[in-house]
Protein backbone atom coordinates (compact mmCIF):
# COMPACT_ATOMS: atom_id res chain seq x y z
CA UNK A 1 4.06 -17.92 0.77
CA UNK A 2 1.58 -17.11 3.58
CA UNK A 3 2.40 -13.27 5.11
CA UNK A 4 4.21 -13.03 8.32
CA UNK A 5 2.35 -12.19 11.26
CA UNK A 6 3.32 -10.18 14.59
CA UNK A 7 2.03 -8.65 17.40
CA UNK A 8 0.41 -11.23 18.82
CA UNK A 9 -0.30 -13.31 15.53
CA UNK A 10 -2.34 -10.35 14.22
CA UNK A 11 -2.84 -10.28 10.41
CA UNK A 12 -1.50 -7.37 8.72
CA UNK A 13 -3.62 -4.74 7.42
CA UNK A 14 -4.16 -3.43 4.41
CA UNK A 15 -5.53 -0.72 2.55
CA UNK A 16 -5.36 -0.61 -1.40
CA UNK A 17 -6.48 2.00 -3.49
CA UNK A 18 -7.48 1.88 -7.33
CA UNK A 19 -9.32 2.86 -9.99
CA UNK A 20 -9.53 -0.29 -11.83
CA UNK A 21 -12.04 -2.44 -10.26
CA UNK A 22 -11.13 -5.75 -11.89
CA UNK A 23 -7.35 -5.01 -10.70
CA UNK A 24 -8.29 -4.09 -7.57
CA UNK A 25 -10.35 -6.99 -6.82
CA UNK A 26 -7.63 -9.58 -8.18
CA UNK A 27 -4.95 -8.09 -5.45
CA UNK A 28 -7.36 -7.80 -3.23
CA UNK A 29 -8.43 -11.54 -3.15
CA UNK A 30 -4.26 -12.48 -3.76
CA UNK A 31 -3.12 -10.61 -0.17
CA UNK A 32 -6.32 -12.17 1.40
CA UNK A 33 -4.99 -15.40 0.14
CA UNK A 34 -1.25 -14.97 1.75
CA UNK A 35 -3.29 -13.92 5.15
CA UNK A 36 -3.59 -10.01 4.77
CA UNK A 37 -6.62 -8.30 5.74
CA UNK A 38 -7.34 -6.14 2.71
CA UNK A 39 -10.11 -3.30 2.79
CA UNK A 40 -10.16 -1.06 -0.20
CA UNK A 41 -11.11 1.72 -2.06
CA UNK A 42 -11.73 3.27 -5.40
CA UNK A 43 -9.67 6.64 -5.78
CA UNK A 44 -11.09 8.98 -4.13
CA UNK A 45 -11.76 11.24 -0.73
CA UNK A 46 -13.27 7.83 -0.11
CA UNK A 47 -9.63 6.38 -0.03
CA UNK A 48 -8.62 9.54 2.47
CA UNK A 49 -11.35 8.54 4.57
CA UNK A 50 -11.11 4.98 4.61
CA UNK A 51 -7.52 4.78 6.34
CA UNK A 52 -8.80 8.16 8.81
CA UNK A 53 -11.23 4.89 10.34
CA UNK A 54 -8.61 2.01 11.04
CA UNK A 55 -4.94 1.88 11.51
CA UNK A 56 -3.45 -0.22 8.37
CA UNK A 57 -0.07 -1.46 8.54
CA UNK A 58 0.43 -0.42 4.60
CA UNK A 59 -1.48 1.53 2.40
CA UNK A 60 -1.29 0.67 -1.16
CA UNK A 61 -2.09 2.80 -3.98
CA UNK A 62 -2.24 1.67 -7.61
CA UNK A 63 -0.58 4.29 -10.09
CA UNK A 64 -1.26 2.90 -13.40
CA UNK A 65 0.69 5.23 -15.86
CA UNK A 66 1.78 8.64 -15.70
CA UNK A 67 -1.40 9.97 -15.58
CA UNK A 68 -2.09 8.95 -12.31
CA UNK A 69 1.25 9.43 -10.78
CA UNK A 70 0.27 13.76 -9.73
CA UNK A 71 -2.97 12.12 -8.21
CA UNK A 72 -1.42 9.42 -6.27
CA UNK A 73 0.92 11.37 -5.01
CA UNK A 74 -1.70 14.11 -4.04
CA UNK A 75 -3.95 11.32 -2.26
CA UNK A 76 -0.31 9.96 -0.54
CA UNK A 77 0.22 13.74 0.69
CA UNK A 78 -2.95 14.12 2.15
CA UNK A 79 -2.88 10.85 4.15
CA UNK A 80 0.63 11.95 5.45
CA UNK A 81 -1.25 15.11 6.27
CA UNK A 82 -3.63 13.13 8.55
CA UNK A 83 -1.23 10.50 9.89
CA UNK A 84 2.57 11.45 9.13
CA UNK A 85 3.75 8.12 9.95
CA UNK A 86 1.59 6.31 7.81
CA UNK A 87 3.47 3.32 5.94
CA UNK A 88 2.11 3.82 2.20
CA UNK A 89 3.61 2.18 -0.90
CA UNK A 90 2.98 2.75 -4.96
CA UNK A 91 2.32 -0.17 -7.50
CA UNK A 92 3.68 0.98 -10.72
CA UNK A 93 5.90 0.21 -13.22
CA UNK A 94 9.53 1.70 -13.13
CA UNK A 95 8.92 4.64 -15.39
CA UNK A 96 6.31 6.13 -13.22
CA UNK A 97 8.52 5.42 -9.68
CA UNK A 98 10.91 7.30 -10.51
CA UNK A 99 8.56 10.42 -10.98
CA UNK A 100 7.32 10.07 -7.76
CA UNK A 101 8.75 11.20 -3.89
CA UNK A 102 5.84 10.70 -1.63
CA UNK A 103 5.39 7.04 -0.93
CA UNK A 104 7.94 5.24 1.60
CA UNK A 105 8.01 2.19 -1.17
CA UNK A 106 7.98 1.66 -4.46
CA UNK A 107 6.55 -2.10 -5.12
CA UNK A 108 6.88 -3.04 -9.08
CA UNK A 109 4.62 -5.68 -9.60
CA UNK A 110 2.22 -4.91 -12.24
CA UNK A 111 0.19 -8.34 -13.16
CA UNK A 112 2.51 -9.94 -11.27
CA UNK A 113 1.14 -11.53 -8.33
CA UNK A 114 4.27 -12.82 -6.57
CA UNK A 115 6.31 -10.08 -6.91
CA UNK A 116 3.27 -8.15 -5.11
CA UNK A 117 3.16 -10.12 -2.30
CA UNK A 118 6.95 -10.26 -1.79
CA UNK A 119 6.85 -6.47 -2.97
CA UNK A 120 4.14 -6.24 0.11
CA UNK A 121 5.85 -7.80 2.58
CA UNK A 122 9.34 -6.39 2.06
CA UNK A 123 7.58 -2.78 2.31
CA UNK A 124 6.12 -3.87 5.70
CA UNK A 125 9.55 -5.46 7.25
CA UNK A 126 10.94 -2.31 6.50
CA UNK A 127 8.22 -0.25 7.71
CA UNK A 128 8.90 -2.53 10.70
CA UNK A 129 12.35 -1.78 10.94
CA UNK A 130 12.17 1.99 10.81
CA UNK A 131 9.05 1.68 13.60
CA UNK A 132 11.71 0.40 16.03
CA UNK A 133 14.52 2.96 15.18
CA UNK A 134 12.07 5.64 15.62
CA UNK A 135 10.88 4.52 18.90
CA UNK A 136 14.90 4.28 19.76
């Protein structure tokens, strides 16, 4: 399943966002591998900062149990801050989605690298969709 391409065969961007180094680096490489470009960060103002240089398609932020669901959504609200219509999706398991409001997707795919990629790419046909209603 190679990711679908637009705008004149551009690959889509990507920024992902975790604290676990080893997890981030395995998504990482598996959206590189189904023709994302991927830059990440480690949670952070780093993060912030990172999507304030490039326009990304998605941003993806890992919430990996309910501790991190208050920061994730604090890090989501200031990127909306900065760019309102940024496009920015959680990875989490059910339980924590349904504690959070700020992300335009929820994408439950934890260890599962399929349903991240198809998780992925639903969030950006969407994100597509509502781009052209908005510009209606």
């Amino acid at each position: 399943m190679q990711a679908k391409v637009s705008e004149g065969n551009r690959k889509k961007r990507i920024f992902h966002v975790s604290s676990r180094l080893n997890i981030m680096g395995l998504r990482d490489e598996i959206l590189r591998m189904h023709g994302f470009d991927v830059d990440s960060a480690v949670y952070s103002h780093q993060a912030a900062e990172g999507v304030a240089e490039k326009d990304y398609d998605l941003v993806l932020i890992d919430v990996e149990a309910d501790v991190r669901v208050q920061s994730a959504q604090e890090l989501c609200d200031e990127i909306k801050k900065v760019h309102p219509l940024q496009h920015v999706a959680f990875v989490c398991n059910y339980r924590v989605a349904i504690d959070s409001d700020c992300p335009d997707e929820i994408i439950r795919a934890e260890f599962n690298p399929e349903a991240l990629v198809q998780g992925v790419q639903n969030a950006l046909e969407k994100n597509e969709a509502d781009d052209k209603n908005r510009a209606l």
